[in-house]
Protein backbone atom coordinates (compact mmCIF):
# COMPACT_ATOMS: atom_id res chain seq x y z
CA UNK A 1 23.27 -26.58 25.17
CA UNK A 2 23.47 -24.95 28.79
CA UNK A 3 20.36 -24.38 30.69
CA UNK A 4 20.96 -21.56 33.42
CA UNK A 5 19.18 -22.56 36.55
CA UNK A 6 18.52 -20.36 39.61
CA UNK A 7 20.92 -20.81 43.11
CA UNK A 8 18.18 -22.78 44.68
CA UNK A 9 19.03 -26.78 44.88
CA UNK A 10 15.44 -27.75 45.14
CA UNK A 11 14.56 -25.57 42.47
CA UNK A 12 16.87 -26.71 40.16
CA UNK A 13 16.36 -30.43 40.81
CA UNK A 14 12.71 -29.77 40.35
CA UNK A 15 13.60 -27.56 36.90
CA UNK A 16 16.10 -31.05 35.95
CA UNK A 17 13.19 -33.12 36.48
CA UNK A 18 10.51 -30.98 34.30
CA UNK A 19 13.27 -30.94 31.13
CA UNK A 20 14.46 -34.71 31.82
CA UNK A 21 10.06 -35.45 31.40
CA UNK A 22 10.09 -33.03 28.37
CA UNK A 23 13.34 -34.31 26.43
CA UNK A 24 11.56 -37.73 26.80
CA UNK A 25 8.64 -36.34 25.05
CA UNK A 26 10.64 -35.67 22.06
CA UNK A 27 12.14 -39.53 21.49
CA UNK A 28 11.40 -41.50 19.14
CA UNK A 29 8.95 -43.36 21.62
CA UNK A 30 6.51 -40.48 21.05
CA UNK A 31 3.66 -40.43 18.54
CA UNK A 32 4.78 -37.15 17.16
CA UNK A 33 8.02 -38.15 16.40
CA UNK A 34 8.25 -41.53 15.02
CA UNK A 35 12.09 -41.05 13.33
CA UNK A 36 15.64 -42.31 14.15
CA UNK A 37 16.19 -43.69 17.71
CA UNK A 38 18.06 -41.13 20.43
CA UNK A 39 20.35 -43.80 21.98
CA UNK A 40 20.27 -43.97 25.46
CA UNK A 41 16.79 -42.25 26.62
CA UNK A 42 17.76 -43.24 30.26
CA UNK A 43 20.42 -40.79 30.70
CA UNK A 44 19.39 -37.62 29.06
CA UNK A 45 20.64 -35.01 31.58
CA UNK A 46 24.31 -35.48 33.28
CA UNK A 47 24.93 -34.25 36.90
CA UNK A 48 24.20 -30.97 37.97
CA UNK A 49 27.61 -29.37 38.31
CA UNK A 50 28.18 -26.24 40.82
CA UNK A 51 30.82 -24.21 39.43
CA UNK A 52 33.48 -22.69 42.16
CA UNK A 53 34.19 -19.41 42.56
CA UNK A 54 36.62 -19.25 39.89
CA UNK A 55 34.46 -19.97 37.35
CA UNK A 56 32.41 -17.69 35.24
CA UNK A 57 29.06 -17.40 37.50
CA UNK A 58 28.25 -18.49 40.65
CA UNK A 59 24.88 -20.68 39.48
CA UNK A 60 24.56 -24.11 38.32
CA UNK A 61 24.91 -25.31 34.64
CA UNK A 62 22.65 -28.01 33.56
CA UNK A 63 24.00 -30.19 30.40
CA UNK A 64 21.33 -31.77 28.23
CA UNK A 65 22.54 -34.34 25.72
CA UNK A 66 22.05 -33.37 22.04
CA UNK A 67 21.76 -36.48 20.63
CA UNK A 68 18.03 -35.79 20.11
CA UNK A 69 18.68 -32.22 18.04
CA UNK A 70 18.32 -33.82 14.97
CA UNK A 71 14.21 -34.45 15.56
CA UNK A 72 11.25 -32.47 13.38
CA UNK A 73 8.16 -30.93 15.36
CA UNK A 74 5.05 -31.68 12.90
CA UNK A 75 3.39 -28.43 14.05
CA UNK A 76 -0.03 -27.04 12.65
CA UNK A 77 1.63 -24.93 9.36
CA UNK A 78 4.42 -27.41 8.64
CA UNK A 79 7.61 -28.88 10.30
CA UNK A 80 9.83 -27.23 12.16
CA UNK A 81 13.59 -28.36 12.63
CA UNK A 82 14.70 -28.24 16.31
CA UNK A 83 18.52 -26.91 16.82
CA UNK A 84 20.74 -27.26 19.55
CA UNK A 85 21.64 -24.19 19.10
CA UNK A 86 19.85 -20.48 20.94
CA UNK A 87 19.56 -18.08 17.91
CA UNK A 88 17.31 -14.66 17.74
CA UNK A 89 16.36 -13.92 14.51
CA UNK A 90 17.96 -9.99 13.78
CA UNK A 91 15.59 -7.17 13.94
CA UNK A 92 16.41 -6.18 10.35
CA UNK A 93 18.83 -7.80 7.54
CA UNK A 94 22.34 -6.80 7.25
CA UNK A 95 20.98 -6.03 3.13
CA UNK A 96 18.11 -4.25 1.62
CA UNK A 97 15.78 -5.92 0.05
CA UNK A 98 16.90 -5.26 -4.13
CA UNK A 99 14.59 -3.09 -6.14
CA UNK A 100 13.48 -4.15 -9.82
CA UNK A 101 14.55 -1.80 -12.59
CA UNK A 102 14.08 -1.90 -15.71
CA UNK A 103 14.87 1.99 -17.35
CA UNK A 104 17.62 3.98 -16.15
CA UNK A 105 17.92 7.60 -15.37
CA UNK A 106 18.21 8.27 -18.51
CA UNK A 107 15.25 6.38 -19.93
CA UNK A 108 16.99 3.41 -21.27
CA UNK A 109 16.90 -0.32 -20.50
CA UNK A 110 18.95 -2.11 -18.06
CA UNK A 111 21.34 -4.80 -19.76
CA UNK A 112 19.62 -8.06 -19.01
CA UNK A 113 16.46 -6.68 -17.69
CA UNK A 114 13.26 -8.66 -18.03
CA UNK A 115 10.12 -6.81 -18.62
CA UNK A 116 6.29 -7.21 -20.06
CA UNK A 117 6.48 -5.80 -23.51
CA UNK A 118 4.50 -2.58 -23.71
CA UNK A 119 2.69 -2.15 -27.35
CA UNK A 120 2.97 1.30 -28.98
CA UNK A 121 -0.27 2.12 -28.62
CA UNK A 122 -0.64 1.08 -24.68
CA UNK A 123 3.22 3.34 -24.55
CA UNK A 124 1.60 6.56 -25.84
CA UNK A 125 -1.35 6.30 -23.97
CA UNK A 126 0.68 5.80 -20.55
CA UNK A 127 3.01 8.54 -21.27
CA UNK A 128 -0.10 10.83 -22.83
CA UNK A 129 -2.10 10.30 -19.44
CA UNK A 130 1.07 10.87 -16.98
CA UNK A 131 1.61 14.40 -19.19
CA UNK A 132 -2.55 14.97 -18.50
CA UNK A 133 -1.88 14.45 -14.81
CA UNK A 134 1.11 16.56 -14.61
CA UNK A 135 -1.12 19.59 -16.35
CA UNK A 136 -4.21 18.52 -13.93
CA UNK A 137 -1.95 18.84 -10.60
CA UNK A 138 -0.53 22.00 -11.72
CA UNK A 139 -3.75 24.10 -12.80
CA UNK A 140 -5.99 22.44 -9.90
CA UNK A 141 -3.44 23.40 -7.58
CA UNK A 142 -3.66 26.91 -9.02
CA UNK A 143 -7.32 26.65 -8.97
CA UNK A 144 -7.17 25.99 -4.95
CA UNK A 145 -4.58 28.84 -4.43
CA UNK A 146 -7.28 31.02 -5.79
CA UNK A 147 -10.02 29.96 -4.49
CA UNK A 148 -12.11 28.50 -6.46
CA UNK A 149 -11.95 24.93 -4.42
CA UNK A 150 -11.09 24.22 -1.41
CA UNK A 151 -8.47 22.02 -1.17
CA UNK A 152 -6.31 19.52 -3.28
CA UNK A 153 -3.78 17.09 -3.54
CA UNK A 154 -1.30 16.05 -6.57
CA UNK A 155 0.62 13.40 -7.77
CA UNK A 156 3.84 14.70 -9.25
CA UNK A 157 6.78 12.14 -8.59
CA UNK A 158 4.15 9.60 -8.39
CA UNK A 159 2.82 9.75 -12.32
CA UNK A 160 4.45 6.56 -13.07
CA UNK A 161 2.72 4.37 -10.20
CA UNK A 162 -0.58 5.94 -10.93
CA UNK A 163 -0.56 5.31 -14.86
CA UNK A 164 1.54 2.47 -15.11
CA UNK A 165 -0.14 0.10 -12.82
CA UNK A 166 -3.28 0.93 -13.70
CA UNK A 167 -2.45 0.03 -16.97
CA UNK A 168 -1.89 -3.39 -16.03
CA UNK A 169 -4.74 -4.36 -14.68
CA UNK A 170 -8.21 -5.37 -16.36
CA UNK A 171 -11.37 -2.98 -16.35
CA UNK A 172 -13.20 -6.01 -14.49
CA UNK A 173 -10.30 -5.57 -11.25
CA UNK A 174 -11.56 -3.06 -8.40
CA UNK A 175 -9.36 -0.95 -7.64
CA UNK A 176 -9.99 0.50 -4.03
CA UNK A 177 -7.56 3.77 -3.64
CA UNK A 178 -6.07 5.92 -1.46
CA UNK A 179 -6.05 9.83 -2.33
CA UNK A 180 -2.80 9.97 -4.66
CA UNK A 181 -3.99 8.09 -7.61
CA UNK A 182 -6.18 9.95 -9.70
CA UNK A 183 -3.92 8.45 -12.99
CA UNK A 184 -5.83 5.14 -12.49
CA UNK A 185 -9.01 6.86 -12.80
CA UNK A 186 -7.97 8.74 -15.69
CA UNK A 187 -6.74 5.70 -17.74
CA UNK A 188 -9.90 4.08 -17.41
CA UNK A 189 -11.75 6.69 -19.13
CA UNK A 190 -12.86 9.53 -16.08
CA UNK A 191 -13.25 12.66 -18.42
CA UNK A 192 -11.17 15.75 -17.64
CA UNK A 193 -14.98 17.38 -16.70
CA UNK A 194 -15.86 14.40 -14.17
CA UNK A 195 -12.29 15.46 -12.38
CA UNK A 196 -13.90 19.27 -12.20
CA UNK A 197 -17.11 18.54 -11.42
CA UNK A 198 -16.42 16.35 -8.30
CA UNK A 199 -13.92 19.19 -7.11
CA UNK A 200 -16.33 21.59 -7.37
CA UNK A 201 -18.91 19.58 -5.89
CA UNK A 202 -21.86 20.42 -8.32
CA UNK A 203 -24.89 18.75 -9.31
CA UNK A 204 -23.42 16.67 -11.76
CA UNK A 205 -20.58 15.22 -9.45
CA UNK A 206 -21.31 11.30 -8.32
CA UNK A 207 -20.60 12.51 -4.67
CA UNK A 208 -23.22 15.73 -5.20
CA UNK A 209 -20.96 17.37 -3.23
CA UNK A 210 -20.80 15.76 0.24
CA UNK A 211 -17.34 14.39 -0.42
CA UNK A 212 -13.71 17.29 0.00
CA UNK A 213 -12.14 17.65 -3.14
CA UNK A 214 -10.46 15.02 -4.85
CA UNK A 215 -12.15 12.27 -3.39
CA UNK A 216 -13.08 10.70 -6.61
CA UNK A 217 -15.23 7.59 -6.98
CA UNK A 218 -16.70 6.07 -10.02
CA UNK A 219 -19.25 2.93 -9.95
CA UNK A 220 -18.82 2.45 -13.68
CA UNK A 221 -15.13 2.17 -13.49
CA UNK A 222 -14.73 -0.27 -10.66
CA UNK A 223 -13.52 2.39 -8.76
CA UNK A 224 -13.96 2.79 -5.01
CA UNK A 225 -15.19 6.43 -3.61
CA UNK A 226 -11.93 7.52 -2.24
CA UNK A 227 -12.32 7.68 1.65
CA UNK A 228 -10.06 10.27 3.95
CA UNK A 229 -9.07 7.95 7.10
CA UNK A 230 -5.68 6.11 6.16
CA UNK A 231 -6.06 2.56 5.49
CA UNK A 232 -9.34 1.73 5.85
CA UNK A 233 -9.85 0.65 2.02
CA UNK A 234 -7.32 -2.15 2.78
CA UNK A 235 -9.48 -4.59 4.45
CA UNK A 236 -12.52 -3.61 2.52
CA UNK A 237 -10.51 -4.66 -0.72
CA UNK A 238 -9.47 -8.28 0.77
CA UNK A 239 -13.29 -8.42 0.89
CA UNK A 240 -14.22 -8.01 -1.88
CA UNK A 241 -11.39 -9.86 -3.49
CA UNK A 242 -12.73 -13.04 -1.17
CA UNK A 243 -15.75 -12.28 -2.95
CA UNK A 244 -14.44 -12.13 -6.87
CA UNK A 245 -12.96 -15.72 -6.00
CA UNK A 246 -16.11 -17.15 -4.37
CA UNK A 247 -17.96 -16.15 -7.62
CA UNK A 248 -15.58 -17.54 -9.74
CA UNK A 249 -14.48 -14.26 -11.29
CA UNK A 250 -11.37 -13.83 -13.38
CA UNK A 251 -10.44 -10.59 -11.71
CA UNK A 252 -8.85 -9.10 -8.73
CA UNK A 253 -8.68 -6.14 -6.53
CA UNK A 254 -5.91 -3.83 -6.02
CA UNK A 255 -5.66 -1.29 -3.41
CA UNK A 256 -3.15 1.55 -2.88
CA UNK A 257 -1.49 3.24 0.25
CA UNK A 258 1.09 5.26 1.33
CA UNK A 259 4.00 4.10 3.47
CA UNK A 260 1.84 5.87 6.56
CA UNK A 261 -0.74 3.10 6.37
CA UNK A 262 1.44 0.51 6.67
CA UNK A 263 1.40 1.49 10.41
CA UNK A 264 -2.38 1.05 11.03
CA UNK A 265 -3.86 -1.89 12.33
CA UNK A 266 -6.30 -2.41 9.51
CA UNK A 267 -3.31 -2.64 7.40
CA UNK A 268 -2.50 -5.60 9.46
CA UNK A 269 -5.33 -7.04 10.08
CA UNK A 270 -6.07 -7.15 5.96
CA UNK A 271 -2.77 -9.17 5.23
CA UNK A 272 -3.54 -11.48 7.57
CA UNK A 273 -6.93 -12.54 6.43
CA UNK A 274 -5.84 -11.79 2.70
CA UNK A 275 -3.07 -14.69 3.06
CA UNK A 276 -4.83 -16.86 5.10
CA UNK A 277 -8.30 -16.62 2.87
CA UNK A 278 -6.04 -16.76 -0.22
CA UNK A 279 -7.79 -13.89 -1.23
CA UNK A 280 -7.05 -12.52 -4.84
CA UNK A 281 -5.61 -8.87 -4.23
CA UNK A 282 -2.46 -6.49 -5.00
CA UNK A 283 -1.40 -4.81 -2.54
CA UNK A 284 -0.07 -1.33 -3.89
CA UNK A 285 2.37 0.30 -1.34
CA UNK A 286 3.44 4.00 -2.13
CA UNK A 287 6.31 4.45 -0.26
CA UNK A 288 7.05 8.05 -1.38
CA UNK A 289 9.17 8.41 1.86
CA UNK A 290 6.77 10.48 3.83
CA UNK A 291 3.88 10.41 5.67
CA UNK A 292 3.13 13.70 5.30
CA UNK A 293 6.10 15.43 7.71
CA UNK A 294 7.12 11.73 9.24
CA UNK A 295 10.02 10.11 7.62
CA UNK A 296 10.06 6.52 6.91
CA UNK A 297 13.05 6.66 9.36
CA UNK A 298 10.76 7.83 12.08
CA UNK A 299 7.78 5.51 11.23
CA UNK A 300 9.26 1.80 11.37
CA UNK A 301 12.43 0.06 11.58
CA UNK A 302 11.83 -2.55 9.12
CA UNK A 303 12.82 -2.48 5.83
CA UNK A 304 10.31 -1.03 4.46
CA UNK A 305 7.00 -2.53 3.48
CA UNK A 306 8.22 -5.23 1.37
CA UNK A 307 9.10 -7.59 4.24
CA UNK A 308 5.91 -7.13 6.43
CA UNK A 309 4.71 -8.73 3.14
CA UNK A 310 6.85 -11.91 3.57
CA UNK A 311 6.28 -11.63 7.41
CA UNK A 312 2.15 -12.51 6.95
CA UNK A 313 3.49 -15.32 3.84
CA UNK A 314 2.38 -13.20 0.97
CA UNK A 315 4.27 -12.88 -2.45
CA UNK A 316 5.93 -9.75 -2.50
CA UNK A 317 8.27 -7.46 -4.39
CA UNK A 318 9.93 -3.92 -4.50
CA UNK A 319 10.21 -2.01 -7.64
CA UNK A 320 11.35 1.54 -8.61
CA UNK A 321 8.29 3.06 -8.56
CA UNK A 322 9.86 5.83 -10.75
CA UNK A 323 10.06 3.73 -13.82
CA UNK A 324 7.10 3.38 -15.48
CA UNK A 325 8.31 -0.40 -17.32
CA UNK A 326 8.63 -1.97 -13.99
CA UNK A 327 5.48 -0.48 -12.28
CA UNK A 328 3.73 -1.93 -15.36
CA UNK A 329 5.64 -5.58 -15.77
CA UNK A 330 5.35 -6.27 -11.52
CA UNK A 331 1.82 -5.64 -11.47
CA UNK A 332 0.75 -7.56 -14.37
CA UNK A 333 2.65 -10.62 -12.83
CA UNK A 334 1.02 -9.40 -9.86
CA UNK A 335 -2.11 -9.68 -10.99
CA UNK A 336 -1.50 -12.79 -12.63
CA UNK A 337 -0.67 -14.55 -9.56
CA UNK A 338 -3.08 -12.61 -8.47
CA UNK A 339 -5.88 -14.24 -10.20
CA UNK A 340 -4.25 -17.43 -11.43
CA UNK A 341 -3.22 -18.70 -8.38
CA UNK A 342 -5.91 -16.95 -6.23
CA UNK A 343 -3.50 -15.28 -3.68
CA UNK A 344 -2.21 -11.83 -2.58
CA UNK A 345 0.63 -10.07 -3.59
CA UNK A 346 2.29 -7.09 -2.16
CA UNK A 347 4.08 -4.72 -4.35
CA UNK A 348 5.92 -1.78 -2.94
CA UNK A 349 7.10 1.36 -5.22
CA UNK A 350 9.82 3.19 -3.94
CA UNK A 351 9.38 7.15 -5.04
CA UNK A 352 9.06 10.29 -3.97
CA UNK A 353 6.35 12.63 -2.87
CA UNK A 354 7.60 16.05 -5.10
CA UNK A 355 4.64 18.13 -4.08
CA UNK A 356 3.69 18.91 -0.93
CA UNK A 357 1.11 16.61 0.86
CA UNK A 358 -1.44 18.87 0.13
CA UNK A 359 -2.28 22.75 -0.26
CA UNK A 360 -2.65 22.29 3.61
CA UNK A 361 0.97 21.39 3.90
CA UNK A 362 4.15 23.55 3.20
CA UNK A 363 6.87 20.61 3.07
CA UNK A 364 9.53 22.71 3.25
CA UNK A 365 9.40 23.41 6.58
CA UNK A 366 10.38 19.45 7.84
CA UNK A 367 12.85 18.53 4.50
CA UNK A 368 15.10 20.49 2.08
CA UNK A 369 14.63 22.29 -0.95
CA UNK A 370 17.59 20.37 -2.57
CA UNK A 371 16.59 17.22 -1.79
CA UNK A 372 12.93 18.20 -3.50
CA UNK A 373 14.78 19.59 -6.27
CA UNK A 374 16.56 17.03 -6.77
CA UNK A 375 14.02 14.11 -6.79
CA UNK A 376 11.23 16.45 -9.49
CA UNK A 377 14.86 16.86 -11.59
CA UNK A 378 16.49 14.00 -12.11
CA UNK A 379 14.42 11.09 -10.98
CA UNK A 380 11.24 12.32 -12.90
CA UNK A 381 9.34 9.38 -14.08
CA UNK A 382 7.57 11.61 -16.32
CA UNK A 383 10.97 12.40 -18.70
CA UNK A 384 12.38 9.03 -17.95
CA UNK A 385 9.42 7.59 -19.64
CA UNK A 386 9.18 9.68 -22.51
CA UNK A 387 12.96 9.52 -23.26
CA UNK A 388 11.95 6.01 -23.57
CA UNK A 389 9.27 6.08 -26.03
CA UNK A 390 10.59 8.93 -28.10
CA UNK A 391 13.89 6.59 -28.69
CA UNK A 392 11.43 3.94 -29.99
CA UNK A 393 10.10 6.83 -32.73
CA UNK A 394 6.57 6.49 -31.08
CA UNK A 395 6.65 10.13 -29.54
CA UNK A 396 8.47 13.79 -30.59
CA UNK A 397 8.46 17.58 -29.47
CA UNK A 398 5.50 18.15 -31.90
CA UNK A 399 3.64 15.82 -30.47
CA UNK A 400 4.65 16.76 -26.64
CA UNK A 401 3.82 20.78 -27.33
CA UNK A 402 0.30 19.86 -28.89
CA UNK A 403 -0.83 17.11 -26.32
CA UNK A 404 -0.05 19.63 -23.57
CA UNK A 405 -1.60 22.49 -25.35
CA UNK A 406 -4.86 20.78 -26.11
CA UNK A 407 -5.30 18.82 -22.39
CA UNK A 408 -4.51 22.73 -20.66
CA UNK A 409 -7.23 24.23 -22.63
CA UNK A 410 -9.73 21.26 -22.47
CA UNK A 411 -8.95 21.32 -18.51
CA UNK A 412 -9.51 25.24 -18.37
CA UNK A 413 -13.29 25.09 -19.95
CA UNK A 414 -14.04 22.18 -17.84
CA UNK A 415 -13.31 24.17 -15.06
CA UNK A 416 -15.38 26.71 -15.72
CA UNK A 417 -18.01 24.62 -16.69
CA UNK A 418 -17.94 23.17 -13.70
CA UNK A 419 -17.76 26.59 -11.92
CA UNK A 420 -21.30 27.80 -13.56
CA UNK A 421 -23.13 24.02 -12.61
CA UNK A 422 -25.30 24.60 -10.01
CA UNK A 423 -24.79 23.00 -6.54
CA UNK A 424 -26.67 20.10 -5.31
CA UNK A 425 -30.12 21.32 -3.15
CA UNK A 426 -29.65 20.89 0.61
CA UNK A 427 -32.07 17.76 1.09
CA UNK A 428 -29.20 15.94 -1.02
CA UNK A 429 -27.25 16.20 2.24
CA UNK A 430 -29.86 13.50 4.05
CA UNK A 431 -30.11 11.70 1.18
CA UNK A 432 -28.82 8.13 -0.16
CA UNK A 433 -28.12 6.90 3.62
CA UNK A 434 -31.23 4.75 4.14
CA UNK A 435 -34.13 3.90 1.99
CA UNK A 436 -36.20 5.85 3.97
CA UNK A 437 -35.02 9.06 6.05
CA UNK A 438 -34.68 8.35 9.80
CA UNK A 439 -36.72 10.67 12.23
CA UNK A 440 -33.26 11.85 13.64
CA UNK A 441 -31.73 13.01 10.17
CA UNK A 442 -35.44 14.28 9.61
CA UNK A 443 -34.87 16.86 12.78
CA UNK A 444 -31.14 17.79 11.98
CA UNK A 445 -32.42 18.59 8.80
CA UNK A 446 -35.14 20.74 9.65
CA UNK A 447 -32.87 22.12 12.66
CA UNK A 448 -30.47 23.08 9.69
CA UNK A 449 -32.68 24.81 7.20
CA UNK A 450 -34.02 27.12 10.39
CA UNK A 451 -30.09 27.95 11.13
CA UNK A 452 -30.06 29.03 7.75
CA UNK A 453 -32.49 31.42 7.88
CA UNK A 454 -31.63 32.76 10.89
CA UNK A 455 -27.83 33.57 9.81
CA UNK A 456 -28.15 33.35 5.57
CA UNK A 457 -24.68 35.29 5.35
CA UNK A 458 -23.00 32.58 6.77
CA UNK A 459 -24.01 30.09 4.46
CA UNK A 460 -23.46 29.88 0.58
CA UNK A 461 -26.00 31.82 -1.49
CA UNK A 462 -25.67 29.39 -4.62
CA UNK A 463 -27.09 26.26 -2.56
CA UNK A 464 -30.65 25.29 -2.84
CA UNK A 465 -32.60 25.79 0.42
């Protein structure tokens, strides 16, 4: 090994000096290392040689002896092997990280693939509740365009992830979400009227009508209110999973987020103390390519979220998020890991985000019409699926035109009963903050209500005053 030393002959005698004391540090004589003998210790370092000015540089090279290469640091974590040798790790691999498969385009199953089998009834129910997403996204989105809510967000491209890995998991695992998984709620029982009453915001939604649309949260489903600032769920999940192992639960928590929110600090911050505590959580990575107009390209030069995973020592895995077999087989070993083993896991689902990020957004402005086209075509997860279980005899056309029928029209009078519930009264607005209402929320209350009367056009006539 060469050590480059600067022109100066005092410095570099000085420098000689400092790595002849720390070489000696590493022989067997040391504490630290008490393995094979190094030889001679009393010559470690050989002359300083000045090269001439024919050589390659006009500064001194220092040779160190490398008969000591061979020793082990025993540093806090585990040994490390010294090398003689000056290597940088690359920035990224020459290889991708694989992706688990197990259904093909065209819904059938890999040669040689291993997968959790999938009953019939647990099949039809996955593929019944993607179809009852697909028709939610599509009339609430039509619902928003004329104005009856405000604002919404769907899933499509993204049915498998939502359905799939929720069914996977336990009712007793807390799921804390993101804002693209409204499947998981819907598998675990949230009612096509709960979904319209919380986007309506009337008295009977859980939120009473603080909360933007499709922000869904449900105490009796283990599932987290769903909160608008990327990635701050993440840590709050490694919480509470700390706190399912400390009372000796049999259950996890799993929290989703989008490929954005891998590049927040809380992110970060909740691997870290998820791996280090041990803590028992999945970690549910959407990478659906954008974050809302920012390519992955444009938001990190790793690949992907699987290895920031491996980076903080956490179990991780990538898996075609698009195929609803392998969404459903990685996170129940997921969660078995998960909870056997008490540690984290990091799955990440490669899809693709078919909608637009929300009826804020018109993606077509920052990516292509074919490319869109092509993902909601031939990548569906939805079809894939069901060419799957109708080649198992468990599904059929009948079956497809009826299930759709029936969920449209059940979806349609929910809305409207939704639309004729009346809205929560404006006191609910202070409410359910503190046991007792502050003196400050007291006067922005009262401040409010004499706004109100002051300007009562600009305010909605259907709220209690």
């Amino acid at each position: 090994m060469a050590v480059r030393l600067m022109r100066s002959p005092t410095l570099a005698w000085r420098k000689m000096a400092s790595l002849a004391a720390f070489r000696r540090s590493l022989c067997p004589t040391s504490p630290l290392f008490p393995a094979p003998a190094c030889g001679n210790h009393g010559s470690l370092l050989r002359p300083l040689r000045h090269l001439g000015s024919g050589e390659a540089a006009g500064e001194g090279v220092l040779q160190v002896d490398n008969r000591c290469s061979d020793q082990v640091l025993d540093f806090p974590g585990g040994k490390v092997m010294f090398v003689p040798e000056m290597r940088f790790l690359p920035g990224s691999p020459n290889e991708r990280i694989n992706c688990y498969r197990v259904l093909d385009d065209n819904g059938q199953t890999i040669s040689g693939s291993r997968f959790q089998e999938v009953s019939k009834e647990v099949a039809i129910k996955m593929y019944s509740d993607m179809v009852t997403l697909q028709v939610m996204d599509t009339i609430f989105y039509e619902a928003q365009r004329q104005g009856r809510i405000s604002f919404y967000l769907t899933s499509i491209g993204e049915e498998a992830i939502n359905v799939a890995s929720a069914a996977a998991l336990t009712m007793d695992d807390v799921v804390f979400p993101q804002y693209r998984e409204p499947g998981v709620l819907l598998w675990r029982g949230f009612t096509l009227q709960e979904f319209a009453n919380q986007c309506f915001g009337n008295m009977l939604d859980y939120g009473k009508g603080r909360q933007m649309p499709i922000h869904y949260g449900s105490s009796r489903l283990n599932y987290f209110t769903v909160s608008s600032p990327i990635a701050t769920q993440i840590p709050h999940a490694v919480g509470a999973a700390y706190s399912l192992k400390m009372d000796g639960k049999n259950a996890c928590t799993i929290t989703y987020f989008g490929d954005g929110g891998t590049s927040e600090g809380d992110f970060h911050a909740a691997l870290n103390f998820a791996a280090v505590m041990e803590s028992p959580v999945i970690f549910f990575c959407r990478n659906n390519g954008w974050a809302i107009s920012t390519p992955t390209a444009e938001q990190f030069r790793s690949d992907g979220a699987v290895v920031r995973g491996q980076a903080y020592g956490i179990h991780s895995i990538r898996v075609d998020g698009n195929d609803a077999l392998a969404v459903y087989s990685a996170v129940h070993a997921a969660r078995e890991m998960a909870v056997h083993d008490c540690r984290p896991v990091l799955v990440e689902a490669l899809t693709y985000r078919v909608g637009h990020h929300s009826t804020s957004d018109d993606s077509t402005k920052y990516r292509s019409i074919d490319e869109i086209e092509h993902w909601k075509i031939a990548r569906d997860p939805v079809s894939r699926f069901r060419k799957w279980v109708e080649g198992n005899g468990w599904w059929s056309e009948a079956a497809e035109v009826e299930h759709r029928s029936s969920t449209r029209k059940e979806l349609l009078q929910a809305i409207q009963a939704a639309e004729r519930a009346e809205k929560p009264p404006l006191s609910e607005l202070f409410t359910d903050v503190y046991d007792r209402v502050p003196s400050n929320l007291q006067e922005q209350e009262k401040s409010l209500r004499e706004t109100i009367k002051k300007h009562p056009k600009d305010y909605p006539s259907d709220v209690q005053v």
